[in-house]
PDB file of N, CA and C in Angstrom:
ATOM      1  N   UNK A   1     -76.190 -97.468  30.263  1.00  0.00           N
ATOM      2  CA  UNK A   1     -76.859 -96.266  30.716  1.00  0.00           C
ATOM      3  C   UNK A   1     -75.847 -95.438  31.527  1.00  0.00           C
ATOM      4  N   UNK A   2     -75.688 -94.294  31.311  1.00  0.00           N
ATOM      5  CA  UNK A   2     -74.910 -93.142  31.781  1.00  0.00           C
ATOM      6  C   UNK A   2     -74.992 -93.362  33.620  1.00  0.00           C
ATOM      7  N   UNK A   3     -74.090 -92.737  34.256  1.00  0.00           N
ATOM      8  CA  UNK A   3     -74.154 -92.774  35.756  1.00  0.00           C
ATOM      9  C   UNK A   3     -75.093 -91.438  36.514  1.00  0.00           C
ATOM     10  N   UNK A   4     -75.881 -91.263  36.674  1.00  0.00           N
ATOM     11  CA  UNK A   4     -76.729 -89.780  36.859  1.00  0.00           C
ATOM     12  C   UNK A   4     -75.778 -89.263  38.194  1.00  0.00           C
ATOM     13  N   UNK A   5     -75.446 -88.370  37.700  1.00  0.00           N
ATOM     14  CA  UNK A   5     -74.795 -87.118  38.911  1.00  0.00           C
ATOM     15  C   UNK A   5     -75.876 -86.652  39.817  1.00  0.00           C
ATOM     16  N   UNK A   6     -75.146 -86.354  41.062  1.00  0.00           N
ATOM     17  CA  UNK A   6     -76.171 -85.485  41.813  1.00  0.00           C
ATOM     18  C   UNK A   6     -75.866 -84.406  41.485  1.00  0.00           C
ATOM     19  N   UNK A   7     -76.459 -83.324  41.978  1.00  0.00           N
ATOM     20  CA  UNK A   7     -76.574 -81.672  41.470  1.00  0.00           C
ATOM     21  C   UNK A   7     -75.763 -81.609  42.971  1.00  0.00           C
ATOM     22  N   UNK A   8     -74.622 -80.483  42.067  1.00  0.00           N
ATOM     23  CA  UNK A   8     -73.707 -80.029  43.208  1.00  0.00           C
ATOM     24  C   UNK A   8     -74.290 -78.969  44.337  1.00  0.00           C
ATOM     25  N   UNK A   9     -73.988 -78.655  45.177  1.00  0.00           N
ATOM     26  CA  UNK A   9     -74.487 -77.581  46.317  1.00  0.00           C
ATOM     27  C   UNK A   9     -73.025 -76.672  47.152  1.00  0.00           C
ATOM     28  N   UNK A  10     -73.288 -75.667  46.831  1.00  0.00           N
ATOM     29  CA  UNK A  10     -72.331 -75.250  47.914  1.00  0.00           C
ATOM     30  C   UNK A  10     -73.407 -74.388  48.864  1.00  0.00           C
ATOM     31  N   UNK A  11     -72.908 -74.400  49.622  1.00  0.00           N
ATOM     32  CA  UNK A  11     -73.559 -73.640  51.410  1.00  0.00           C
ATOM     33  C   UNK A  11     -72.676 -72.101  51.704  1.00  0.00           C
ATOM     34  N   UNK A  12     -73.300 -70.977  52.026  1.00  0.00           N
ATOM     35  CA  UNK A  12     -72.706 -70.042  52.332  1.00  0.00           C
ATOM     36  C   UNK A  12     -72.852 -69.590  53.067  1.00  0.00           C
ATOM     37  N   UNK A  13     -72.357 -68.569  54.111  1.00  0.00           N
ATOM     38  CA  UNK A  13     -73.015 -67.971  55.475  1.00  0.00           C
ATOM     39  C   UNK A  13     -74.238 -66.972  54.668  1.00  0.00           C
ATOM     40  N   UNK A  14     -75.089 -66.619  55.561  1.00  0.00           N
ATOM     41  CA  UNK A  14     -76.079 -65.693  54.670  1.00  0.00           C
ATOM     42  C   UNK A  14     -75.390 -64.344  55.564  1.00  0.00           C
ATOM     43  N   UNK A  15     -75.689 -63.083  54.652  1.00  0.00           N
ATOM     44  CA  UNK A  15     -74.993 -61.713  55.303  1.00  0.00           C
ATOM     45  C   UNK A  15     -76.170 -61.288  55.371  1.00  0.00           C
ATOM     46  N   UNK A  16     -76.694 -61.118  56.797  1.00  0.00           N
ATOM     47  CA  UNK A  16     -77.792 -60.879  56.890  1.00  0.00           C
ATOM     48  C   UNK A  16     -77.685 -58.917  56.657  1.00  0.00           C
ATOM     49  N   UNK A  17     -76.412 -58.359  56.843  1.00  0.00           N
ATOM     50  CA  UNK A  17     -76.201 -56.830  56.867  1.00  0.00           C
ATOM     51  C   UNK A  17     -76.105 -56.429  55.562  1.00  0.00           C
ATOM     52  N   UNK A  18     -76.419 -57.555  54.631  1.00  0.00           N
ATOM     53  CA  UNK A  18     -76.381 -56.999  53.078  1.00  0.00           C
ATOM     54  C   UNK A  18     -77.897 -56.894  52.894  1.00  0.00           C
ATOM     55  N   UNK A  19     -79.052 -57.334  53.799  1.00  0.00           N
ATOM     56  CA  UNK A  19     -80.397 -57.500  53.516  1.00  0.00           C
ATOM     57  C   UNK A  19     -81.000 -56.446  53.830  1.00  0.00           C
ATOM     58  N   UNK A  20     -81.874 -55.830  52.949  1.00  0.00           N
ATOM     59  CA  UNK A  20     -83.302 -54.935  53.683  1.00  0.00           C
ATOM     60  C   UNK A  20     -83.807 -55.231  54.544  1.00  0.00           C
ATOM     61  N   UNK A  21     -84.830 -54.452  55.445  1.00  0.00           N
ATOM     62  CA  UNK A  21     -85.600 -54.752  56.332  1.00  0.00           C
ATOM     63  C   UNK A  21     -86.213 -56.167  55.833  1.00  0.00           C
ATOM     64  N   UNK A  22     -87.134 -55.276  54.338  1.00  0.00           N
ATOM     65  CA  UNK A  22     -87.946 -56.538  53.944  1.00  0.00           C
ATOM     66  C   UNK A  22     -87.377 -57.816  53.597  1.00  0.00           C
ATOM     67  N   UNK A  23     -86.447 -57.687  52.909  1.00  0.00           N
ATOM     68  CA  UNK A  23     -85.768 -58.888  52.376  1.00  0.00           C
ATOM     69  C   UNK A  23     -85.495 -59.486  53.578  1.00  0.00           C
ATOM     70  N   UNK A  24     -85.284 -59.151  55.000  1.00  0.00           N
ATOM     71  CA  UNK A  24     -84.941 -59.955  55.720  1.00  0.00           C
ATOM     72  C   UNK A  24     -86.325 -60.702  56.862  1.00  0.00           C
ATOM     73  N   UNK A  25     -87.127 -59.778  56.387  1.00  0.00           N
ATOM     74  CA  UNK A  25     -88.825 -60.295  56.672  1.00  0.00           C
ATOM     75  C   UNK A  25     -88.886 -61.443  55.720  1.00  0.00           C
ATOM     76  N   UNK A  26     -88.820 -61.477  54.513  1.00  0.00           N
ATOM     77  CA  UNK A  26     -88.860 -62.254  53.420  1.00  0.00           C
ATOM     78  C   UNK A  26     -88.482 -63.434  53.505  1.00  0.00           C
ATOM     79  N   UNK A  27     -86.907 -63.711  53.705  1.00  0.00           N
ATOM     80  CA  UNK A  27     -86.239 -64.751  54.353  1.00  0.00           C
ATOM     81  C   UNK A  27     -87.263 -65.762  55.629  1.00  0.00           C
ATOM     82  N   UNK A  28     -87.412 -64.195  56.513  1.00  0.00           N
ATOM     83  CA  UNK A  28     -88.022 -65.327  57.706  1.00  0.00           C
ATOM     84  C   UNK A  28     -89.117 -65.840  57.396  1.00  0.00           C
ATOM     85  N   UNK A  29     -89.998 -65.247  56.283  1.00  0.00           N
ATOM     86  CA  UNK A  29     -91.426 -65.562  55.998  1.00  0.00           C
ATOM     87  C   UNK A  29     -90.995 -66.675  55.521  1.00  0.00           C
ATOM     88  N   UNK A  30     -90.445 -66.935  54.450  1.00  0.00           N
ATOM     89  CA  UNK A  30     -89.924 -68.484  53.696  1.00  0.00           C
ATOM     90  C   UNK A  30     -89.587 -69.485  54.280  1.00  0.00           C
ATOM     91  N   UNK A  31     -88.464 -69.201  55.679  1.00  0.00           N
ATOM     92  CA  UNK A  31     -88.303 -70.340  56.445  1.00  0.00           C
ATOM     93  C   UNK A  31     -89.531 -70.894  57.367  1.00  0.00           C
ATOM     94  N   UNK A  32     -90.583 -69.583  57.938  1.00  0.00           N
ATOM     95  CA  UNK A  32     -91.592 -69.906  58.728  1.00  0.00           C
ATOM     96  C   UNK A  32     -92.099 -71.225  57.843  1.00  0.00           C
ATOM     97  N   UNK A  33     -92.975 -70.735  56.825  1.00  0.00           N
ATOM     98  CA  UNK A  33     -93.632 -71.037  55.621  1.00  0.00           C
ATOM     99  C   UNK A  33     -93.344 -72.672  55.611  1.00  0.00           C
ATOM    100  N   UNK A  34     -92.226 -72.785  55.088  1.00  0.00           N
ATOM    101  CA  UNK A  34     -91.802 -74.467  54.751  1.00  0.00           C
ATOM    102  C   UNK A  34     -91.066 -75.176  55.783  1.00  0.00           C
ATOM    103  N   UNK A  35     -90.922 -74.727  57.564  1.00  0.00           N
ATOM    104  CA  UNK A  35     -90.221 -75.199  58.267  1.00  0.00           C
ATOM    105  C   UNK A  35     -91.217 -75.601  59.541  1.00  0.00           C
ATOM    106  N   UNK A  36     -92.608 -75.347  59.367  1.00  0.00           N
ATOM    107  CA  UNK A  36     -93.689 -75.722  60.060  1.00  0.00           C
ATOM    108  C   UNK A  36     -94.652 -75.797  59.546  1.00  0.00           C
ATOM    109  N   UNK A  37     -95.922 -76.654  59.892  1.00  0.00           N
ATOM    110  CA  UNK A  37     -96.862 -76.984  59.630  1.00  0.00           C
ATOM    111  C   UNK A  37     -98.100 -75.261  60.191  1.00  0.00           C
ATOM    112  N   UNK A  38     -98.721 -75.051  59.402  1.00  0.00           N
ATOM    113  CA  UNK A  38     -99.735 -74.264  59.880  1.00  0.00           C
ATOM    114  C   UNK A  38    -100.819 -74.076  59.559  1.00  0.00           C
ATOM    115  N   UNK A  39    -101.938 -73.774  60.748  1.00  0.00           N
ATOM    116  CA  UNK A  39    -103.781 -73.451  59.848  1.00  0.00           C
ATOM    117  C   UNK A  39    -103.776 -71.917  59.531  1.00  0.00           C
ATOM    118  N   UNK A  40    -102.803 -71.496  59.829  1.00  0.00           N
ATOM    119  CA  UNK A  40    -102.726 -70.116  58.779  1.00  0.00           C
ATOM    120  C   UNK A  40    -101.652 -69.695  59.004  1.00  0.00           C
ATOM    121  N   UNK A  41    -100.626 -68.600  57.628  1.00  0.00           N
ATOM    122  CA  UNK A  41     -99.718 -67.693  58.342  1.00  0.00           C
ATOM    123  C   UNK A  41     -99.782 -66.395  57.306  1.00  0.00           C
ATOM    124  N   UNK A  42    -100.034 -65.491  57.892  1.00  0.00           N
ATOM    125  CA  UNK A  42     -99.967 -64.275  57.393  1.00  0.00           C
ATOM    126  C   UNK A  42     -98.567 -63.205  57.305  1.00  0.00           C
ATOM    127  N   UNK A  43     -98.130 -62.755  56.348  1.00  0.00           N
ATOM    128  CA  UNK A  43     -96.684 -61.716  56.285  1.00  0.00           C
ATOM    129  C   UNK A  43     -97.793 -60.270  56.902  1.00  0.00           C
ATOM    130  N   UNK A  44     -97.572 -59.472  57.293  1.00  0.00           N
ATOM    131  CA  UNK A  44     -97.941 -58.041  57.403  1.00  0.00           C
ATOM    132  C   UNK A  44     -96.950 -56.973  57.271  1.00  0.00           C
ATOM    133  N   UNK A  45     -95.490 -57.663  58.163  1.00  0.00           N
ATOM    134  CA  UNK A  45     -94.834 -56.400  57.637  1.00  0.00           C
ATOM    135  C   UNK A  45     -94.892 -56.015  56.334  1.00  0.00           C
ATOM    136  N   UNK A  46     -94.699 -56.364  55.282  1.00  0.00           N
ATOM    137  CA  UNK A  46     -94.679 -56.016  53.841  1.00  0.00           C
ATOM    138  C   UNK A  46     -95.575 -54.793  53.837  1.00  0.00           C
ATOM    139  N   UNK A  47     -96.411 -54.824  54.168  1.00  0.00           N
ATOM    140  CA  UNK A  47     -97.874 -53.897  54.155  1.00  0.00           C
ATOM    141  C   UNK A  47     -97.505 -52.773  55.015  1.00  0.00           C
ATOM    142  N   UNK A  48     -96.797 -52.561  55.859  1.00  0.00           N
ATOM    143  CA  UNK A  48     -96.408 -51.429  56.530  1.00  0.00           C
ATOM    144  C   UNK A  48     -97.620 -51.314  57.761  1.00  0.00           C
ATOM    145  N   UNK A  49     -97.647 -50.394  58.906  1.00  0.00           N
ATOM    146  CA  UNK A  49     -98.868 -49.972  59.774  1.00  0.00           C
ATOM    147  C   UNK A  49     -99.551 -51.855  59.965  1.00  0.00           C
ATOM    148  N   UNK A  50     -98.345 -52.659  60.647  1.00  0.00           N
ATOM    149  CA  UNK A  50     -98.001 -53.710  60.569  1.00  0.00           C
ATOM    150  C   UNK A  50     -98.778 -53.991  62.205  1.00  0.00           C
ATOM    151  N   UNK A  51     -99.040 -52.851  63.045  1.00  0.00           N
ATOM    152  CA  UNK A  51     -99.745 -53.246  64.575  1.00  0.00           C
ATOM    153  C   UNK A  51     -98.290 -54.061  64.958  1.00  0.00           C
ATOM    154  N   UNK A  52     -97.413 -54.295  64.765  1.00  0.00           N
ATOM    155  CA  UNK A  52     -95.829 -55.129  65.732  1.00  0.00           C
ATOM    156  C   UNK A  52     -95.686 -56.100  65.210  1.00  0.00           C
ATOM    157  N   UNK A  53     -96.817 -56.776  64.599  1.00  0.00           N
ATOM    158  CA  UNK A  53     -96.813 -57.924  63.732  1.00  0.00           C
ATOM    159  C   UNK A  53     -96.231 -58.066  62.405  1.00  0.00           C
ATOM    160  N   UNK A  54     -95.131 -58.410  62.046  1.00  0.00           N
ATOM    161  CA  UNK A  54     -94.374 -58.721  61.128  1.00  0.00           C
ATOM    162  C   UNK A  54     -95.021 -59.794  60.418  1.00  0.00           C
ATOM    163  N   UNK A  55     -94.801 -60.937  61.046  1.00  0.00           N
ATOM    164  CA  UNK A  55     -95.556 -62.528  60.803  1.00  0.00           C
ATOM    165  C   UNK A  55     -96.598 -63.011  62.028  1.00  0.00           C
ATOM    166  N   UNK A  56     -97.858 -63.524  61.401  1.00  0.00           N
ATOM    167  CA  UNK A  56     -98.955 -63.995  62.039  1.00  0.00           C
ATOM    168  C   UNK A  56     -98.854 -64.883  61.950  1.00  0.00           C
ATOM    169  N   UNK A  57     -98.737 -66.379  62.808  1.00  0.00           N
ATOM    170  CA  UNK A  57     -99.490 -67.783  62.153  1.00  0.00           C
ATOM    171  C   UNK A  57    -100.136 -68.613  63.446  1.00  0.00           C
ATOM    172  N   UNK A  58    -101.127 -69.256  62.996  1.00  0.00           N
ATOM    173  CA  UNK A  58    -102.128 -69.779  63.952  1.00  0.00           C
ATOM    174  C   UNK A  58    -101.586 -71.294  63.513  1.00  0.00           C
ATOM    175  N   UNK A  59    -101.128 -71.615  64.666  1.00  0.00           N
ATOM    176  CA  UNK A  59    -100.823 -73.946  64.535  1.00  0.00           C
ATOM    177  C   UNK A  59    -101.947 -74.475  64.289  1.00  0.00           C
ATOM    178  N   UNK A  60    -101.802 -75.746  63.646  1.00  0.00           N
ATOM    179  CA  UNK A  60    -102.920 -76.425  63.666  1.00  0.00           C
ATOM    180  C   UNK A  60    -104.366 -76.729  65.353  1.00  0.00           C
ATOM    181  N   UNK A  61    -102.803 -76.331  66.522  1.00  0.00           N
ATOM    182  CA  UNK A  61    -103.772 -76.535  67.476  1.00  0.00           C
ATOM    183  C   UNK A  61    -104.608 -75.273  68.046  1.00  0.00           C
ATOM    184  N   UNK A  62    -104.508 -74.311  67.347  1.00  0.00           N
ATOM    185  CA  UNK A  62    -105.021 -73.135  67.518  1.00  0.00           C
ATOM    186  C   UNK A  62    -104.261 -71.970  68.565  1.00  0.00           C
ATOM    187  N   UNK A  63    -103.484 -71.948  68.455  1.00  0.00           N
ATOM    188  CA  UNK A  63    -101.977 -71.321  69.409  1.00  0.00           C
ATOM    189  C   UNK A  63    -101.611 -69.962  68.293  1.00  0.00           C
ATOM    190  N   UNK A  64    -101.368 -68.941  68.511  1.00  0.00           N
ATOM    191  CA  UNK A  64    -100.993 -68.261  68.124  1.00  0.00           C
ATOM    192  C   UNK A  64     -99.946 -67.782  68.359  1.00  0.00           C
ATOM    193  N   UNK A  65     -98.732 -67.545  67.191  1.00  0.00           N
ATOM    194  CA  UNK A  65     -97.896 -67.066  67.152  1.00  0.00           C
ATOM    195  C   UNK A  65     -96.776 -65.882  66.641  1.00  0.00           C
ATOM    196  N   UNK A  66     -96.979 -64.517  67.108  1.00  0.00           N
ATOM    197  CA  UNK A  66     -96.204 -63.577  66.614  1.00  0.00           C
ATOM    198  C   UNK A  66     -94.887 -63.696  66.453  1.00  0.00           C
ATOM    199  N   UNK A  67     -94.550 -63.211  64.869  1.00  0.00           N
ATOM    200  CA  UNK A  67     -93.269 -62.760  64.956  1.00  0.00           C
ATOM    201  C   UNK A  67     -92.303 -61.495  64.506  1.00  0.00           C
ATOM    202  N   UNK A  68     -91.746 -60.692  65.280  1.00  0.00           N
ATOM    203  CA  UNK A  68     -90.727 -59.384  64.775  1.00  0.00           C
ATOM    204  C   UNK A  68     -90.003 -59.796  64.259  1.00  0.00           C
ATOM    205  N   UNK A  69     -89.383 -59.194  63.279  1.00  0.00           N
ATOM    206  CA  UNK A  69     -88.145 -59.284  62.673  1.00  0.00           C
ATOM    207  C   UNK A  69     -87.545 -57.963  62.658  1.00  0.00           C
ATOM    208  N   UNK A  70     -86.599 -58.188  63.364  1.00  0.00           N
ATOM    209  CA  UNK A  70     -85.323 -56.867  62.982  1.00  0.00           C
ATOM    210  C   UNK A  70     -83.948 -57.088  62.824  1.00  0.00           C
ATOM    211  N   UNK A  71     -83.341 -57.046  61.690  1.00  0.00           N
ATOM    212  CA  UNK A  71     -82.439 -56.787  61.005  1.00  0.00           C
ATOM    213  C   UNK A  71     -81.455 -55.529  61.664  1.00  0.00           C
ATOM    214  N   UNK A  72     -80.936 -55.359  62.728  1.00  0.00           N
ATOM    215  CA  UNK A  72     -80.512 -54.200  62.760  1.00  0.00           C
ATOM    216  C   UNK A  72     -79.166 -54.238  63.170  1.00  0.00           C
ATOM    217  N   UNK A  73     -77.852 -53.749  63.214  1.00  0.00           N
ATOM    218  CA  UNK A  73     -76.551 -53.904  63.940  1.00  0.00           C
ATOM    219  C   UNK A  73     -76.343 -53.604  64.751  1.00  0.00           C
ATOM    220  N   UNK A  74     -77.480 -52.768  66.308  1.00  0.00           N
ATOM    221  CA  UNK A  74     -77.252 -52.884  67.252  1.00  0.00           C
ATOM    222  C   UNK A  74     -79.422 -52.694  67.543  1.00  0.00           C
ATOM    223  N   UNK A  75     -80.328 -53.899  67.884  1.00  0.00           N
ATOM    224  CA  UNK A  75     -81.006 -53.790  68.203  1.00  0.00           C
ATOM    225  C   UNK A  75     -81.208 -53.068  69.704  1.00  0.00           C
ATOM    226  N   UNK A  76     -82.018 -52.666  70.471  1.00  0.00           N
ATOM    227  CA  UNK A  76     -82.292 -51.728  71.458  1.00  0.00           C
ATOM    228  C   UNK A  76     -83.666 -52.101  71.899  1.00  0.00           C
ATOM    229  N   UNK A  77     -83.445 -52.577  73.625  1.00  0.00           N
ATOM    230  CA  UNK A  77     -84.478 -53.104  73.833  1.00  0.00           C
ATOM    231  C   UNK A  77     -85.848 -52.371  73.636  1.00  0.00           C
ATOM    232  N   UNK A  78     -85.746 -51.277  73.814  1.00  0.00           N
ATOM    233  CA  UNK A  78     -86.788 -50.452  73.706  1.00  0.00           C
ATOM    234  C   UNK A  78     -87.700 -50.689  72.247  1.00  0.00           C
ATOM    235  N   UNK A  79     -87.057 -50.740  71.436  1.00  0.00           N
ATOM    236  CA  UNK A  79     -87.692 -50.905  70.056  1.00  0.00           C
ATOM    237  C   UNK A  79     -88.612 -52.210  69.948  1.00  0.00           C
ATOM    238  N   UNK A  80     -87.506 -53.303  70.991  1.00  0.00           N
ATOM    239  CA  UNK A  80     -88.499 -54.802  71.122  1.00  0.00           C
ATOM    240  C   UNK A  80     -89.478 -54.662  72.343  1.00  0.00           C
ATOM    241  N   UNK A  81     -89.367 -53.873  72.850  1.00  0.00           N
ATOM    242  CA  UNK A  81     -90.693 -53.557  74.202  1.00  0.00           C
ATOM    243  C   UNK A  81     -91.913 -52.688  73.283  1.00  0.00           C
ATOM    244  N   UNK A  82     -91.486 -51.692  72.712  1.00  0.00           N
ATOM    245  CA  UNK A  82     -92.832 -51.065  72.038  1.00  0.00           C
ATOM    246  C   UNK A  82     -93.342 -51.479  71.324  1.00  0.00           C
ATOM    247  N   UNK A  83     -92.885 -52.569  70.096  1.00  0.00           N
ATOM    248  CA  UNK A  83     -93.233 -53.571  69.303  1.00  0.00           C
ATOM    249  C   UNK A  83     -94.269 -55.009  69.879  1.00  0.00           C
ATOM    250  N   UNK A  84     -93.402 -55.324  71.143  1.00  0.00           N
ATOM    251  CA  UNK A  84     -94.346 -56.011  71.663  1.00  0.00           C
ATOM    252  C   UNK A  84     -96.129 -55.574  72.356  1.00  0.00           C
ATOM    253  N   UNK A  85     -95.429 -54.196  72.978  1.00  0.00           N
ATOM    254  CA  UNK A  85     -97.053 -53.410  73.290  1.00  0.00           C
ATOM    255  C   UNK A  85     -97.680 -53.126  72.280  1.00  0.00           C
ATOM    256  N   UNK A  86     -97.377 -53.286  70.974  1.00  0.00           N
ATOM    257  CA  UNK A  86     -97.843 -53.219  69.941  1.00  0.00           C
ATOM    258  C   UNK A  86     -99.215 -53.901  69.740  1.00  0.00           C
ATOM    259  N   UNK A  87     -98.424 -55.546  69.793  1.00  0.00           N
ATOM    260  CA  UNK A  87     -98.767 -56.491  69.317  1.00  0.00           C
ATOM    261  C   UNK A  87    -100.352 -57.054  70.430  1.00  0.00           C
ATOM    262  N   UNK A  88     -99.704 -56.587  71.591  1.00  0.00           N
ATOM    263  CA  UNK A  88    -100.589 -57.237  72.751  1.00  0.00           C
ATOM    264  C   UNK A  88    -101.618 -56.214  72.424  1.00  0.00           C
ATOM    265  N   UNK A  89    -101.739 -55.326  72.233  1.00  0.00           N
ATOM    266  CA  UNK A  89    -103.047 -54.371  72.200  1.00  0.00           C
ATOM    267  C   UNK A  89    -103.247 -54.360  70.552  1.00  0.00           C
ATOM    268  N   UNK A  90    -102.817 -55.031  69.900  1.00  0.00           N
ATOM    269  CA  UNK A  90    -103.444 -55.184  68.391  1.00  0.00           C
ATOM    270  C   UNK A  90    -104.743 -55.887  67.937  1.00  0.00           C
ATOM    271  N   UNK A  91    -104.827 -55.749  66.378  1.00  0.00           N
ATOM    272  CA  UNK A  91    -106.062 -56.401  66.323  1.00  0.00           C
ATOM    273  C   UNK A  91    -106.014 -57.626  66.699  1.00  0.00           C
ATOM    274  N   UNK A  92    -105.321 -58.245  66.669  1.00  0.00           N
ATOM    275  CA  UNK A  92    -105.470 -59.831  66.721  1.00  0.00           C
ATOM    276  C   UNK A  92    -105.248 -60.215  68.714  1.00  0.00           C
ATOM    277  N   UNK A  93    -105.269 -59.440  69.273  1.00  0.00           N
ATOM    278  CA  UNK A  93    -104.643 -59.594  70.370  1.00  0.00           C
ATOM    279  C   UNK A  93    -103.284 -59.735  70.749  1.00  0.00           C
ATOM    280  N   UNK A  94    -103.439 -60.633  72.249  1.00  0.00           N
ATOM    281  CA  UNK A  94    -102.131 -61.013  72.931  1.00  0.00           C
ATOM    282  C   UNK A  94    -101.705 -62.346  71.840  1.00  0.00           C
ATOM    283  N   UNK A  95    -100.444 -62.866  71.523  1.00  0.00           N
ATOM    284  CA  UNK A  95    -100.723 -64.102  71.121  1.00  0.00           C
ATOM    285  C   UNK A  95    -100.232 -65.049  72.027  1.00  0.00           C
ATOM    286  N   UNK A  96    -100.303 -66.384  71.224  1.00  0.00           N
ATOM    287  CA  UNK A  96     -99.543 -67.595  72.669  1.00  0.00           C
ATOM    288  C   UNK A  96     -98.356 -67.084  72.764  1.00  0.00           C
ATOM    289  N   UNK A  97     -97.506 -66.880  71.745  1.00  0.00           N
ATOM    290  CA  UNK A  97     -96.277 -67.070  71.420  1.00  0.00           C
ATOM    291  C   UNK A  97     -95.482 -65.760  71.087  1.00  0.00           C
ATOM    292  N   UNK A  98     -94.886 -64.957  70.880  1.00  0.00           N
ATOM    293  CA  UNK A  98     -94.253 -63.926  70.750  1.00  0.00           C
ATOM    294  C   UNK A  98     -92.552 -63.820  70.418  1.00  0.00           C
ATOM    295  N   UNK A  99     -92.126 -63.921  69.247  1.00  0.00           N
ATOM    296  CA  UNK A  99     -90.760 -64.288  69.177  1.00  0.00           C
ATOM    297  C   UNK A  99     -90.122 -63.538  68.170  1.00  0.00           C
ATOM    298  N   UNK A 100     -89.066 -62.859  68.867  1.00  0.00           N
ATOM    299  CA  UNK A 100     -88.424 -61.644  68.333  1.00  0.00           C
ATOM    300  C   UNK A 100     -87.057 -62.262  67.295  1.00  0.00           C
ATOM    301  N   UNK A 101     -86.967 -62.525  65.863  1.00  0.00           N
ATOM    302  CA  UNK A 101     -85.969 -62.758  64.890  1.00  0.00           C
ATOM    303  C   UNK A 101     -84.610 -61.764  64.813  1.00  0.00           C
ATOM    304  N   UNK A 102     -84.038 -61.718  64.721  1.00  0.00           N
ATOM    305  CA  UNK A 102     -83.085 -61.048  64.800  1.00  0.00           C
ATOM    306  C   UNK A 102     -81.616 -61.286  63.701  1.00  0.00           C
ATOM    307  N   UNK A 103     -81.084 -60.135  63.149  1.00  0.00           N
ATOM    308  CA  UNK A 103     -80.385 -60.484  61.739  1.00  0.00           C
ATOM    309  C   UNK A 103     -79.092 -60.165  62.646  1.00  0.00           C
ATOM    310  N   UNK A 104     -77.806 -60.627  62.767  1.00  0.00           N
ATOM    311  CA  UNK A 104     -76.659 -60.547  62.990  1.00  0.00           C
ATOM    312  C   UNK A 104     -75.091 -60.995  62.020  1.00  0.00           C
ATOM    313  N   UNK A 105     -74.635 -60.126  61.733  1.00  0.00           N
ATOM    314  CA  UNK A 105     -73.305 -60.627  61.103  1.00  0.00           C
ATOM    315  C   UNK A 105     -72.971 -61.434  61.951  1.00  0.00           C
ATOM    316  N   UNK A 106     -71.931 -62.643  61.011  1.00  0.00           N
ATOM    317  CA  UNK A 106     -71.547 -63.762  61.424  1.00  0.00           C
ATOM    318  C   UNK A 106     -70.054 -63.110  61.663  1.00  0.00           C
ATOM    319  N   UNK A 107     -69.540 -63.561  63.167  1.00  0.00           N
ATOM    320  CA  UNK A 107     -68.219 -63.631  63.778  1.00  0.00           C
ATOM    321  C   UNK A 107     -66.822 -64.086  62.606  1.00  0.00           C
ATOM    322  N   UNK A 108     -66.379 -63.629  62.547  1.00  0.00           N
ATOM    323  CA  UNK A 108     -64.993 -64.375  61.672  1.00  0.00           C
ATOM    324  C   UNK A 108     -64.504 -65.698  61.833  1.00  0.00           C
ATOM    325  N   UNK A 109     -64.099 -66.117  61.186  1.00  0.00           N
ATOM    326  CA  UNK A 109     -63.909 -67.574  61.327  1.00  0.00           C
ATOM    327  C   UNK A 109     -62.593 -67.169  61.823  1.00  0.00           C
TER     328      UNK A 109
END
């Protein structure tokens, strides 16, 4: 019987400055998605008139957790302060959790 190979892998930095807004919502939605357990998670940015909420997800213990995503090459706090007053006076409320993603080119090796 033949020797079964593993399937090769190479690893790359991701360029997060080659990504769209969305595509880089996208990304974070995927890692949220399969990198925690949850009793719900909702995307909104996609949908636009998003209330600050990019990503919604409620833990199994009932904790809520917002998340922004911005992709930008020089974020500005201001943009993450109005986003957050966003969120706190949105439909869903204040949440437990509130956590701002952020896309950055990687330093040179």
């Amino acid at each position: 019987m033949p020797t079964r190979r593993q399937p090769e892998a190479t690893v790359l930095p991701v360029h997060f400055e080659d990504r769209s807004g969305i595509e880089f919502e996208r990304l974070c939605f995927a890692y949220l998605l399969r990198a925690f357990e949850w009793k719900a998670i909702d995307w909104y940015g996609q949908l636009g008139g998003d209330a600050g909420r990019d990503i919604w997800a409620v833990r199994k213990s009932g904790e809520t957790e917002c998340f922004q995503c911005a992709n930008h090459a020089r974020l500005k706090f201001k943009k993450a302060e109005e986003d957050l007053a966003k969120v706190v006076t949105g439909p869903n409320g204040a949440p437990t959790k509130f956590t701002l993603i952020t896309g950055a080119r990687s330093p040179p090796r």
